[in-house]
N, C-alpha and C. Protein backbone atom coordinates (compact mmCIF):
# COMPACT_ATOMS: atom_id res chain seq x y z
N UNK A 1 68.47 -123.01 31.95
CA UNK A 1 68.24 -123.97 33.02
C UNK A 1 69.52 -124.28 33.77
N UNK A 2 70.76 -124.43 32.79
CA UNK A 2 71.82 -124.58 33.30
C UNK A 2 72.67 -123.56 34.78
N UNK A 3 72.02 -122.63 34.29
CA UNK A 3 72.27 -121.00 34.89
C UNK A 3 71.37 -120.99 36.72
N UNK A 4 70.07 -121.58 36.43
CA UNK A 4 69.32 -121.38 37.49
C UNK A 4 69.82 -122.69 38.38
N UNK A 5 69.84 -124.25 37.85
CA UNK A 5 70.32 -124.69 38.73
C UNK A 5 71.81 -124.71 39.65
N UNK A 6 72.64 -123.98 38.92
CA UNK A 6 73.71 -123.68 39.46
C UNK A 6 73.61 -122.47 40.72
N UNK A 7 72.40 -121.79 41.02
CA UNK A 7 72.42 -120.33 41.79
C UNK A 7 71.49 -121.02 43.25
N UNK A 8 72.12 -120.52 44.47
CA UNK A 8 71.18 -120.81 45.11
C UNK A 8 69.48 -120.33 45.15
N UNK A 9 69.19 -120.80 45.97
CA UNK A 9 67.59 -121.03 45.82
C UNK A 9 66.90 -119.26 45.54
N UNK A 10 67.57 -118.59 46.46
CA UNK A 10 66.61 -117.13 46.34
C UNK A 10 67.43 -116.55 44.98
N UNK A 11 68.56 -116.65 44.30
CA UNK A 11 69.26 -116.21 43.61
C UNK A 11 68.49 -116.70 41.99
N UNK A 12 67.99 -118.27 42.43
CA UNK A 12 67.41 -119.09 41.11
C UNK A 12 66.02 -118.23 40.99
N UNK A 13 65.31 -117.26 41.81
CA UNK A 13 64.29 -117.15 42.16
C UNK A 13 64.21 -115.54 41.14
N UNK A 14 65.46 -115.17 42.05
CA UNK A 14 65.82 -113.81 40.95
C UNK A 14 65.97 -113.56 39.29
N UNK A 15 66.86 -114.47 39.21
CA UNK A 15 67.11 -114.65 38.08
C UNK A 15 65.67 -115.05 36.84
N UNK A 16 65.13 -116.28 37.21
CA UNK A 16 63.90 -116.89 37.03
C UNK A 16 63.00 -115.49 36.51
N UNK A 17 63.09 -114.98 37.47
CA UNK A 17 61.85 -113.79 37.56
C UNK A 17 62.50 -112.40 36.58
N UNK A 18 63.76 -112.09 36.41
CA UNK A 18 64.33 -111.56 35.94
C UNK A 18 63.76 -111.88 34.10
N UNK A 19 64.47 -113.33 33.86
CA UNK A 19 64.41 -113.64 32.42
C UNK A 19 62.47 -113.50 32.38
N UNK A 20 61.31 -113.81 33.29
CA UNK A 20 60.11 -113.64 32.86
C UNK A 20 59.76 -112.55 32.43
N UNK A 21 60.01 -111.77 33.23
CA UNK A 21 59.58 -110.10 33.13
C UNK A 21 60.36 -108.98 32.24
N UNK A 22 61.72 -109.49 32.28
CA UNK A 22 62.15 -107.82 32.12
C UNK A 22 62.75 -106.99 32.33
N UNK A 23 62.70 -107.17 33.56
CA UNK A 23 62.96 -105.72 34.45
C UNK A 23 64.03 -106.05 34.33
N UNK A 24 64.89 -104.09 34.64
CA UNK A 24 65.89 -104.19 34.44
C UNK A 24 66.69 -104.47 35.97
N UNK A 25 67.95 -104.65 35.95
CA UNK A 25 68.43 -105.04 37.53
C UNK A 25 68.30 -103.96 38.34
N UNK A 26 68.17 -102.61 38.07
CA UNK A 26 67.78 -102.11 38.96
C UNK A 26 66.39 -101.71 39.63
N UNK A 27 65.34 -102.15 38.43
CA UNK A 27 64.21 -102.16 39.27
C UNK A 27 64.02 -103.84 39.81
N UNK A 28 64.85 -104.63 39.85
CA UNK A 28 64.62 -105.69 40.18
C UNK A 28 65.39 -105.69 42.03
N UNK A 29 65.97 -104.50 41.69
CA UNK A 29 66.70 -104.79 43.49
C UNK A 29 65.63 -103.93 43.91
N UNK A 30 64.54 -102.87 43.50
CA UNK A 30 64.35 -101.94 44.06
C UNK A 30 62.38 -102.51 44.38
N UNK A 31 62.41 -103.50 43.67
CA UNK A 31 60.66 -104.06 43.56
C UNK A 31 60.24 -104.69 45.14
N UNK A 32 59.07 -104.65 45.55
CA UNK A 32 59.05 -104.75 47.16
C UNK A 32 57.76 -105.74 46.74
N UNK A 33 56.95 -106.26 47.88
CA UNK A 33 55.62 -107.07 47.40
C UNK A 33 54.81 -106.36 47.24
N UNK A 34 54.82 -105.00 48.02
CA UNK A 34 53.51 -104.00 47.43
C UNK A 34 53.59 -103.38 45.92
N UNK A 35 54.61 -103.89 45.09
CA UNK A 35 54.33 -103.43 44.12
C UNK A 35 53.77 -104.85 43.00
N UNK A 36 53.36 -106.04 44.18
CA UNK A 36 53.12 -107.10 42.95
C UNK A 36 51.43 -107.26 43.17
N UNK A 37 50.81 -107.44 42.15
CA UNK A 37 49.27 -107.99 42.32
C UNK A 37 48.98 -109.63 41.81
N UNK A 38 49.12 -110.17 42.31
CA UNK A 38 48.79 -111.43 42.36
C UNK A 38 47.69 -111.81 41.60
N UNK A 39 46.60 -110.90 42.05
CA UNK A 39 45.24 -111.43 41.25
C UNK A 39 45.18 -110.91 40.30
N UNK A 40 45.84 -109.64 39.80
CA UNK A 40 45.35 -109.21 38.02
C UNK A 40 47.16 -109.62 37.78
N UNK A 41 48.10 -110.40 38.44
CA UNK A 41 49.07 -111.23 37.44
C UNK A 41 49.95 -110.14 36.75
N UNK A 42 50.71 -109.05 37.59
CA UNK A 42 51.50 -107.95 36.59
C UNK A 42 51.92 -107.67 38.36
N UNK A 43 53.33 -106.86 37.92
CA UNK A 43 54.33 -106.39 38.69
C UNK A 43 54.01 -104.86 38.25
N UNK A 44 53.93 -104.07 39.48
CA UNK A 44 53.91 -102.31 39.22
C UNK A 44 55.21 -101.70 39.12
N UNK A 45 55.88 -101.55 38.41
CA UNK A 45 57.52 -101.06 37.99
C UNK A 45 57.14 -99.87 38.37
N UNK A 46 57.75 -98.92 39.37
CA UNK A 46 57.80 -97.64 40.48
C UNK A 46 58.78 -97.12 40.61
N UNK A 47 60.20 -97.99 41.01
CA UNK A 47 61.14 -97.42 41.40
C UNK A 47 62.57 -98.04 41.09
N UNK A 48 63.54 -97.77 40.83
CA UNK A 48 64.44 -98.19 40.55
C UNK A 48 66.09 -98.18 41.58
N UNK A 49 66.52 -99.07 41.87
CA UNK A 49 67.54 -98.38 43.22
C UNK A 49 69.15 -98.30 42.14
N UNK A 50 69.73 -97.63 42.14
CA UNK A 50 70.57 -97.49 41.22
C UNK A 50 72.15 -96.55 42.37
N UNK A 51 72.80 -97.67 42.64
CA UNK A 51 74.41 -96.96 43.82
C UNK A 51 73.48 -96.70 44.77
N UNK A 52 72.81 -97.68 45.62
CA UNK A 52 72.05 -97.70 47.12
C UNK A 52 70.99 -96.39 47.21
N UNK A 53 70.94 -95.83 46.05
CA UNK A 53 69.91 -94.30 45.72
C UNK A 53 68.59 -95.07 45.27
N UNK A 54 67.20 -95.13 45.65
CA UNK A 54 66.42 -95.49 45.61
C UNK A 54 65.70 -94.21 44.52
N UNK A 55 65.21 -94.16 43.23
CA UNK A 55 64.97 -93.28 42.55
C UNK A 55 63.51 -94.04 41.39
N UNK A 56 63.30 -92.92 40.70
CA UNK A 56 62.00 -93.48 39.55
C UNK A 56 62.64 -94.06 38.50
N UNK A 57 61.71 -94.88 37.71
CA UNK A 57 62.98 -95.50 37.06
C UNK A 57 63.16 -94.89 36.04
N UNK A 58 63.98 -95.54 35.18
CA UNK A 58 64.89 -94.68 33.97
C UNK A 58 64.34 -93.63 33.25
N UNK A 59 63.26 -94.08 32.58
CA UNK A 59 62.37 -93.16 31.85
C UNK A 59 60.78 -93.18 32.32
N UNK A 60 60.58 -91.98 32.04
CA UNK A 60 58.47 -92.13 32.24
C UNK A 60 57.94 -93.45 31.71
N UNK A 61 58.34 -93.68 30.76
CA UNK A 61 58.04 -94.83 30.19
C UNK A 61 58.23 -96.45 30.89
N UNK A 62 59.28 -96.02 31.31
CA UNK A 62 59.72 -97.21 32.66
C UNK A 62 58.70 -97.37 33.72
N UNK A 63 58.17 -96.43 34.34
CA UNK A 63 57.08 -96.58 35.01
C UNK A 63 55.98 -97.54 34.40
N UNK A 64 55.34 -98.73 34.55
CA UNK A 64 54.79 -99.34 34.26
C UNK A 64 54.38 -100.58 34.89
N UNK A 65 53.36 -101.51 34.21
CA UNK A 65 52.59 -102.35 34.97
C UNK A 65 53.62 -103.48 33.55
N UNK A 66 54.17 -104.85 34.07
CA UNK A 66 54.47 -106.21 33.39
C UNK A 66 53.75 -107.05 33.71
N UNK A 67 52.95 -107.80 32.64
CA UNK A 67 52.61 -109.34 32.90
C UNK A 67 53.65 -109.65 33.67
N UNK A 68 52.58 -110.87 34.78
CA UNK A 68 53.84 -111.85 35.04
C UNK A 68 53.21 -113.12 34.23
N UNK A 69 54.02 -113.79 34.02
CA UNK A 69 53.86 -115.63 33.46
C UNK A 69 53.82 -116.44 34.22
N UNK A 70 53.63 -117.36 34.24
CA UNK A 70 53.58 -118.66 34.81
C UNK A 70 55.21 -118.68 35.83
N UNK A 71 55.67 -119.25 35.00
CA UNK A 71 57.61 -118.78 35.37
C UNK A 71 57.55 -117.86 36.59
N UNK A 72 57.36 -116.73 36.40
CA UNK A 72 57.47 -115.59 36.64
C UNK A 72 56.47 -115.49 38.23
N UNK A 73 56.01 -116.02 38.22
CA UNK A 73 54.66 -116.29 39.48
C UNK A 73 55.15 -117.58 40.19
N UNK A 74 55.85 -118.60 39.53
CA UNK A 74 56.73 -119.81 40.35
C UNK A 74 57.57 -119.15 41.16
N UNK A 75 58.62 -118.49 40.50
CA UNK A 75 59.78 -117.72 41.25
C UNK A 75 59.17 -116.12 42.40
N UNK A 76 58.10 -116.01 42.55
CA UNK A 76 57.12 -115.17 43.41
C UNK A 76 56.93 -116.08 44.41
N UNK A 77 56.12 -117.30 44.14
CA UNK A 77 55.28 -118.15 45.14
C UNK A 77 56.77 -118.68 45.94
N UNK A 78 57.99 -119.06 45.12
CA UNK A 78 59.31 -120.13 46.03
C UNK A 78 59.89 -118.60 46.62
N UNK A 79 59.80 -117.41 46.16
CA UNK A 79 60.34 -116.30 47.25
C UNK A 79 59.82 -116.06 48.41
N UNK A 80 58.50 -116.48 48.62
CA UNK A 80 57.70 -115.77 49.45
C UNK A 80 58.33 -116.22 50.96
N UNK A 81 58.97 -117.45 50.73
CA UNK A 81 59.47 -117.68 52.37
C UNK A 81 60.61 -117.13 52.62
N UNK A 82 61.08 -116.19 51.84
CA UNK A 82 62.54 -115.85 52.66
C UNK A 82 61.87 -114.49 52.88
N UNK A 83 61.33 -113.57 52.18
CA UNK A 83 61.06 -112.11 52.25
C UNK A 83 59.50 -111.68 52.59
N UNK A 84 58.84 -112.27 51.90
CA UNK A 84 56.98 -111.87 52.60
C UNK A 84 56.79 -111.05 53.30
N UNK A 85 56.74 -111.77 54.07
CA UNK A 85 56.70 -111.88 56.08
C UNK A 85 57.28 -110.18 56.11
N UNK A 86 58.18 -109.76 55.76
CA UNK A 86 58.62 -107.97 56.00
C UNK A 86 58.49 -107.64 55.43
N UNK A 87 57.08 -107.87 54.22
CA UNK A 87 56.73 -106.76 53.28
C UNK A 87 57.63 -106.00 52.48
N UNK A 88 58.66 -106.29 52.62
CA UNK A 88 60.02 -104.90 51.98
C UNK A 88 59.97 -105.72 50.55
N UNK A 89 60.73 -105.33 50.37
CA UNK A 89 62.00 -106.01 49.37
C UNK A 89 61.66 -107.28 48.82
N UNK A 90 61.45 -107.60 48.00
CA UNK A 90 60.87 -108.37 47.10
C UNK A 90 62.29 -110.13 47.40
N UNK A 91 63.77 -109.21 46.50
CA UNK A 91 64.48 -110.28 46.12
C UNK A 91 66.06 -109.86 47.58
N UNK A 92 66.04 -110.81 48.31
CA UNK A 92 67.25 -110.37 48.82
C UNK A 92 68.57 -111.19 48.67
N UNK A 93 69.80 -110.42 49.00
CA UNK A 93 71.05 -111.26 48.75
C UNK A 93 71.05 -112.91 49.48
N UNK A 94 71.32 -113.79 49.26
CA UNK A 94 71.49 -114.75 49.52
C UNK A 94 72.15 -115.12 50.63
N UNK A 95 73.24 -114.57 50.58
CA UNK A 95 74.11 -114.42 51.68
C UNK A 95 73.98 -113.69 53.19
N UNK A 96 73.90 -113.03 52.47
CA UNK A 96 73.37 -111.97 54.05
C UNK A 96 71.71 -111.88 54.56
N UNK A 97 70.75 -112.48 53.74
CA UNK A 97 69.59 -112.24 53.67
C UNK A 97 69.35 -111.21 54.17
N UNK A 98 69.78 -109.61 53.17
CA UNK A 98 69.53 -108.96 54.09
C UNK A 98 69.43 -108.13 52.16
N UNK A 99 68.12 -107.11 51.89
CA UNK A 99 67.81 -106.56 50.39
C UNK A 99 69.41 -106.46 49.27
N UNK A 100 69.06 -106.79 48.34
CA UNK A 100 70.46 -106.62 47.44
C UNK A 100 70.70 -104.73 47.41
N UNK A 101 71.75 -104.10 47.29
CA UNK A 101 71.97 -102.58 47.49
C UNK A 101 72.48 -102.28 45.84
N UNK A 102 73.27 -103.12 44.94
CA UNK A 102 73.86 -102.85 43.31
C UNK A 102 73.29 -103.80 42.96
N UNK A 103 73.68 -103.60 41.57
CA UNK A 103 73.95 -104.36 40.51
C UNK A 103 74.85 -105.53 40.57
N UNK A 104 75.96 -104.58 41.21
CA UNK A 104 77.44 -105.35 41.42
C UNK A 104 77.84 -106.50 42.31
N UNK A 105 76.85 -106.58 43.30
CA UNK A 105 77.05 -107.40 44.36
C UNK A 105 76.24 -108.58 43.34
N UNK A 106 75.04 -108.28 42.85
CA UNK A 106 74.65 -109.44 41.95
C UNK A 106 75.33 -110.41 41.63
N UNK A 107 76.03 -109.06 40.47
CA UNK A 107 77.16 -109.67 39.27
C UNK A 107 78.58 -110.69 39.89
N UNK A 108 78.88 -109.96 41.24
CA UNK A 108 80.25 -110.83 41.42
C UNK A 108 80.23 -111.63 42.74
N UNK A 109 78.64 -111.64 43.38
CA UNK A 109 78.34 -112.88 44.56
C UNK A 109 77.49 -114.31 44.02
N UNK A 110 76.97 -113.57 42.55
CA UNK A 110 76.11 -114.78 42.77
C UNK A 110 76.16 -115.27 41.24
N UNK A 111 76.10 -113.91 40.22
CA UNK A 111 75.87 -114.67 38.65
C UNK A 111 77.26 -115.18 38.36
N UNK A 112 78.43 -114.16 38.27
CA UNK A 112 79.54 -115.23 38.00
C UNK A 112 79.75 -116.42 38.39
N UNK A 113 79.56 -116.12 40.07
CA UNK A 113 80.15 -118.05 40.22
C UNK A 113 79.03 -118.87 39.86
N UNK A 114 77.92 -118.48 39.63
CA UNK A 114 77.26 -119.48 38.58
C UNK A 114 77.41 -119.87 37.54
N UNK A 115 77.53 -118.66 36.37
CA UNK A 115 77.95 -119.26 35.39
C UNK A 115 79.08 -120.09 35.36
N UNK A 116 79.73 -119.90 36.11
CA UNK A 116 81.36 -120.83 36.32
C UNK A 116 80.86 -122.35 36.39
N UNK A 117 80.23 -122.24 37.36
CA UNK A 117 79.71 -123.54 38.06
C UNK A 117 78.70 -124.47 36.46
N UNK A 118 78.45 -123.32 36.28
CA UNK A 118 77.36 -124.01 34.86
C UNK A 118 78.26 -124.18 33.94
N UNK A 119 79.26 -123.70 33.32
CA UNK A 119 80.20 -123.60 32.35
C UNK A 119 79.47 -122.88 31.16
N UNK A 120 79.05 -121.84 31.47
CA UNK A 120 78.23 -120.91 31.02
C UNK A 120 79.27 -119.62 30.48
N UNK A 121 79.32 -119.30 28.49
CA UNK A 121 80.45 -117.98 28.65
C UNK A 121 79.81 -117.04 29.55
N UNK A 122 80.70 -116.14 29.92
CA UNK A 122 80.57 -114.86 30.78
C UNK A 122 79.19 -113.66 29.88
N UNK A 123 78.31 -113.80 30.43
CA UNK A 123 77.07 -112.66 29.56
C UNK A 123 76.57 -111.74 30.51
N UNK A 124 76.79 -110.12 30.83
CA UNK A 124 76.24 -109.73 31.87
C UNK A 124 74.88 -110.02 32.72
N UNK A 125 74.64 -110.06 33.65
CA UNK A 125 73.14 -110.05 34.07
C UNK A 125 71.54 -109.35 33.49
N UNK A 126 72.30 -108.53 32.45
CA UNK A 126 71.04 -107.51 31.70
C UNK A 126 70.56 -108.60 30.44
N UNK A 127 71.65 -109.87 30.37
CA UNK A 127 71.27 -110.52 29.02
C UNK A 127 69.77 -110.90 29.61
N UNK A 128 69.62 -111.27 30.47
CA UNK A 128 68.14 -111.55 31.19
C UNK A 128 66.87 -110.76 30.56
N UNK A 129 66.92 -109.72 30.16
CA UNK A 129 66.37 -108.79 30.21
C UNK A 129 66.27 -109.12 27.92
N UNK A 130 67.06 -109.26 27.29
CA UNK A 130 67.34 -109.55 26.33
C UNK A 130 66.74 -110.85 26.13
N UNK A 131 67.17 -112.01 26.82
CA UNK A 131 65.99 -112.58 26.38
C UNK A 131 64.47 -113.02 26.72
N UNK A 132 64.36 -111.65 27.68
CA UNK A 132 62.44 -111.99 27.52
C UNK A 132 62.09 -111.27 26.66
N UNK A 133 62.98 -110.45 26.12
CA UNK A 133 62.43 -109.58 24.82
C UNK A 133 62.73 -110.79 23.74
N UNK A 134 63.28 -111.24 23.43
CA UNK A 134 63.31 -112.19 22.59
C UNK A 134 62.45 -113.55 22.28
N UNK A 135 61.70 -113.66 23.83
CA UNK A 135 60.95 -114.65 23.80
C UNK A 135 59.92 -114.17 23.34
N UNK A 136 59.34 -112.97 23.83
CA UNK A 136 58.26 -112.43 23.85
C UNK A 136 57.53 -112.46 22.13
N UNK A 137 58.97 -111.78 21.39
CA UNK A 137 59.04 -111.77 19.81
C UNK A 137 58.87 -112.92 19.08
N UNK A 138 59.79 -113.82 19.66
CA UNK A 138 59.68 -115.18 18.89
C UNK A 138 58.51 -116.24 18.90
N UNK A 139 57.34 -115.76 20.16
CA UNK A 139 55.80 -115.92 20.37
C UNK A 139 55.44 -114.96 19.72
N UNK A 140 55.31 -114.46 19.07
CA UNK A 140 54.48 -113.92 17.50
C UNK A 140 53.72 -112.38 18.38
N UNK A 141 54.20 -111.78 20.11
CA UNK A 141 53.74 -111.19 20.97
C UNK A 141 53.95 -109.73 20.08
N UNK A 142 52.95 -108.76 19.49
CA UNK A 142 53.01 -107.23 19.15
C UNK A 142 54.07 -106.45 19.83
N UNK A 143 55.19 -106.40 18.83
CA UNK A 143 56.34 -105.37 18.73
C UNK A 143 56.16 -104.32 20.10
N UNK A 144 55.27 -103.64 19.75
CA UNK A 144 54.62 -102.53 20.83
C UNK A 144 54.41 -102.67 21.99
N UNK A 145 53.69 -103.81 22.18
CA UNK A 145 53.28 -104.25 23.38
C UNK A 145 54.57 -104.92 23.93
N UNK A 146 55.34 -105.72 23.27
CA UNK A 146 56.67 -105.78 24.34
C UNK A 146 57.62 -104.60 24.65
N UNK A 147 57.00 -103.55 23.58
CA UNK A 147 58.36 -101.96 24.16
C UNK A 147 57.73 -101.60 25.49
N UNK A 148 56.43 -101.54 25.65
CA UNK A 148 55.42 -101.14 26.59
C UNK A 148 56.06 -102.07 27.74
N UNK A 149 55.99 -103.68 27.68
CA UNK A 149 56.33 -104.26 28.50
C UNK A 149 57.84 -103.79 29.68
N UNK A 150 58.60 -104.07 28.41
CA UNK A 150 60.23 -103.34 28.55
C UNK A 150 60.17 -101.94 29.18
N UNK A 151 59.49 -101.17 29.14
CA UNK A 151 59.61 -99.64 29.46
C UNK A 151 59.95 -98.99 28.53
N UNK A 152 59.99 -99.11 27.15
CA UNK A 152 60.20 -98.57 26.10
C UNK A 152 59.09 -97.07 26.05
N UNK A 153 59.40 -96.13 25.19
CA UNK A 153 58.30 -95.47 25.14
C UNK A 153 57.78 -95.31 23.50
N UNK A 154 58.56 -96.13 22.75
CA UNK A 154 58.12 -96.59 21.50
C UNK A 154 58.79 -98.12 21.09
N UNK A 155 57.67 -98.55 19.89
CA UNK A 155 59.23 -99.86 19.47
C UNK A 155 60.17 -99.72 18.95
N UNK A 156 60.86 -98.50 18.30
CA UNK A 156 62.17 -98.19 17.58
C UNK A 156 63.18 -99.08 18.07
N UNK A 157 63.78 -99.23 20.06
CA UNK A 157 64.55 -99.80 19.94
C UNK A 157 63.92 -101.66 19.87
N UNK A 158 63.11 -101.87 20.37
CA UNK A 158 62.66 -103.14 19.77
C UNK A 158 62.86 -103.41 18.39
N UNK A 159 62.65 -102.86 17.27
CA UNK A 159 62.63 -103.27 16.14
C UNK A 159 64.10 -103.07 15.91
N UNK A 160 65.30 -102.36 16.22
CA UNK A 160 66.55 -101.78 16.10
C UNK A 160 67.22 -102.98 16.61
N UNK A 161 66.98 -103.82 17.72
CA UNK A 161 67.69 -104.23 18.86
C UNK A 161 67.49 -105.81 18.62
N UNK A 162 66.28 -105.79 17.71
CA UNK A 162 65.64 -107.24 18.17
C UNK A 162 64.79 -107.71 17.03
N UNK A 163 64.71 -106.76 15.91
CA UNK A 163 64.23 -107.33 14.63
C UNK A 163 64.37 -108.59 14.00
N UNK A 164 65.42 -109.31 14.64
CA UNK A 164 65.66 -110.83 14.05
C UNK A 164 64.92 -111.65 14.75
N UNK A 165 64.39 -111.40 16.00
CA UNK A 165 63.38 -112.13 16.32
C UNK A 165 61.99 -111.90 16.04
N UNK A 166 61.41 -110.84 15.36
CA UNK A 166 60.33 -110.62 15.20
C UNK A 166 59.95 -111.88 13.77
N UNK A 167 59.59 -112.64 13.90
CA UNK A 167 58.59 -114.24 13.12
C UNK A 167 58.34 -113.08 11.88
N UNK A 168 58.73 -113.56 10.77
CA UNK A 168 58.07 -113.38 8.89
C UNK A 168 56.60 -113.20 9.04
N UNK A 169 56.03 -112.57 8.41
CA UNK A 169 54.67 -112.24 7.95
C UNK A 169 53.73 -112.98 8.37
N UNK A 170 52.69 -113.13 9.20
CA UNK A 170 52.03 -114.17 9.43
C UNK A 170 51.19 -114.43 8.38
N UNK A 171 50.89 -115.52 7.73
CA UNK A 171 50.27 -116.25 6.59
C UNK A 171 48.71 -116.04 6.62
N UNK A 172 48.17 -115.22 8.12
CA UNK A 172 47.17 -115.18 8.21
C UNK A 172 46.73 -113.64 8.13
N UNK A 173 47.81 -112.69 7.93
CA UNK A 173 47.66 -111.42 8.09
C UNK A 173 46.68 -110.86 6.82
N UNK A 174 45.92 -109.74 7.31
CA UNK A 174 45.11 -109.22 6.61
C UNK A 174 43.71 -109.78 6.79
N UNK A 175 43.66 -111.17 7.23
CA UNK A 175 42.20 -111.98 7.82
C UNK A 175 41.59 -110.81 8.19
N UNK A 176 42.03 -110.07 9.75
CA UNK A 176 40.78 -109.71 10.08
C UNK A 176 40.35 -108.13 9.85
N UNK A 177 41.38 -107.70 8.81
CA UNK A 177 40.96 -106.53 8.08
C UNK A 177 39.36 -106.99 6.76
N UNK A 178 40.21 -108.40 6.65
CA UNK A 178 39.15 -108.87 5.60
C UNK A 178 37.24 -108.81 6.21
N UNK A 179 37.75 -109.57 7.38
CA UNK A 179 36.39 -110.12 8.23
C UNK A 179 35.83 -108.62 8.78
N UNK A 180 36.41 -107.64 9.36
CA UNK A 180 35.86 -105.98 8.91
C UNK A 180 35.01 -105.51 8.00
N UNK A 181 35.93 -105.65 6.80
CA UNK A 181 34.80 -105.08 5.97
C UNK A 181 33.73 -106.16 5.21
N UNK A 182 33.86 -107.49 5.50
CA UNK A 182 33.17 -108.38 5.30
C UNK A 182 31.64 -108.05 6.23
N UNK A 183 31.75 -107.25 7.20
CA UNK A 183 31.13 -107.17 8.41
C UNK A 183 30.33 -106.00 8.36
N UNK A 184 30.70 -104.95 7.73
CA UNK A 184 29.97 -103.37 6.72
C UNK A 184 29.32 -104.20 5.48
N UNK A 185 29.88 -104.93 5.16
CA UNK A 185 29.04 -104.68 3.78
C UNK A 185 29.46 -104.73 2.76
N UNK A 186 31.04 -104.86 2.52
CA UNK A 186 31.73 -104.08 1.72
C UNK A 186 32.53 -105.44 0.77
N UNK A 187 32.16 -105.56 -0.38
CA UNK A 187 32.96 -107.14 -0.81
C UNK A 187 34.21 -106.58 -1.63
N UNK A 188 34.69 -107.85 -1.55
CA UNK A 188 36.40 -108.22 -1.96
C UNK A 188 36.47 -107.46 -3.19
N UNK A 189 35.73 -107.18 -4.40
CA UNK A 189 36.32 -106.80 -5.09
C UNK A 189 35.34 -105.75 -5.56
N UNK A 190 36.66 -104.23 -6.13
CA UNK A 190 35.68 -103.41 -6.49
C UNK A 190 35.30 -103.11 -7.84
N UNK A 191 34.52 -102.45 -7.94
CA UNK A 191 34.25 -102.10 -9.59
C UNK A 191 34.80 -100.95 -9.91
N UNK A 192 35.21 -101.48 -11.47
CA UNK A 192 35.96 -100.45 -11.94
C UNK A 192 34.96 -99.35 -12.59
């Protein structure tokens, strides 16, 4: 919170939308409104702009559809008046209102002197990205389904990267294997 109120308004908007989703900063400079659906609530991850080169993103797997959240649909609805209206470009620089082109212009127009301003240590802009994977985990959300989210094309690095957030055993696990075979026919205990 400290982070967003320190950034101006389209920058709080970025960021915001950044920590909901995911995406990495380069499909976040490269996302336009035709790739958002409003009514089924998910962003279409297409393209990635990486050194002003507009390209697919990282992996096949990157190609993909993200929930958006609540969060994540605030910072959509407070963008819509700077960019909409030209269909392009989803998030633009602040300054120039004119599409972000790096990473870099991010990192040294808008997140540093925020964090400064917040008294925030120095964490690159990808930590964003780190913790919606972390949130996602620490809501009890299927390993898999957040690699899927992420652009992963398995959970290896989820479970590698982020296993300390994945929540202990749920106390309820095995229920609805139980309620299955409760449901065939089949009772709790067998004969020997």
């Amino acid at each position: 919170n400290s982070i967003l109120e320190a950034l101006p308004d389209q920058g709080a908007n970025l960021i915001q939308f950044a920590i909901c989703t995911g995406l990495r900063t380069s499909e976040l400079i490269a996302l336009e409104w035709g790739d958002i659906d409003l009514k089924a609530e998910l962003v279409r991850v297409r393209r990635a702009s990486v050194n002003k080169h507009t390209k697919q993103p990282k992996t096949r797997a990157g190609e993909r559809d993200v929930k958006l959240f609540a969060p994540a649909l605030d910072a959509l609805k407070n963008q819509k008046q700077y960019t909409f209206i030209s269909g392009g470009r989803v998030f633009n620089n602040p300054r120039t209102n004119t599409p972000w082109e790096t990473d870099g212009q991010i990192r040294k127009t808008m997140w540093i002197p925020a964090l400064k301003k917040a008294s925030v240590i120095y964490r690159n802009p990808y930590q964003t990205r780190h913790t919606y994977a972390s949130i996602l985990l620490s809501a009890g959300e299927p390993p898999m389904w957040v690699a899927s989210q992420m652009g992963h094309k398995d959970w290896g690095m989820i479970r590698k990267r982020y296993g300390r957030w994945i929540p202990d055993v749920d106390t309820s696990a095995g229920g609805k294997v139980k309620e299955f075979w409760s449901q065939i026919g089949h009772k709790d205990t067998v004969n020997a």
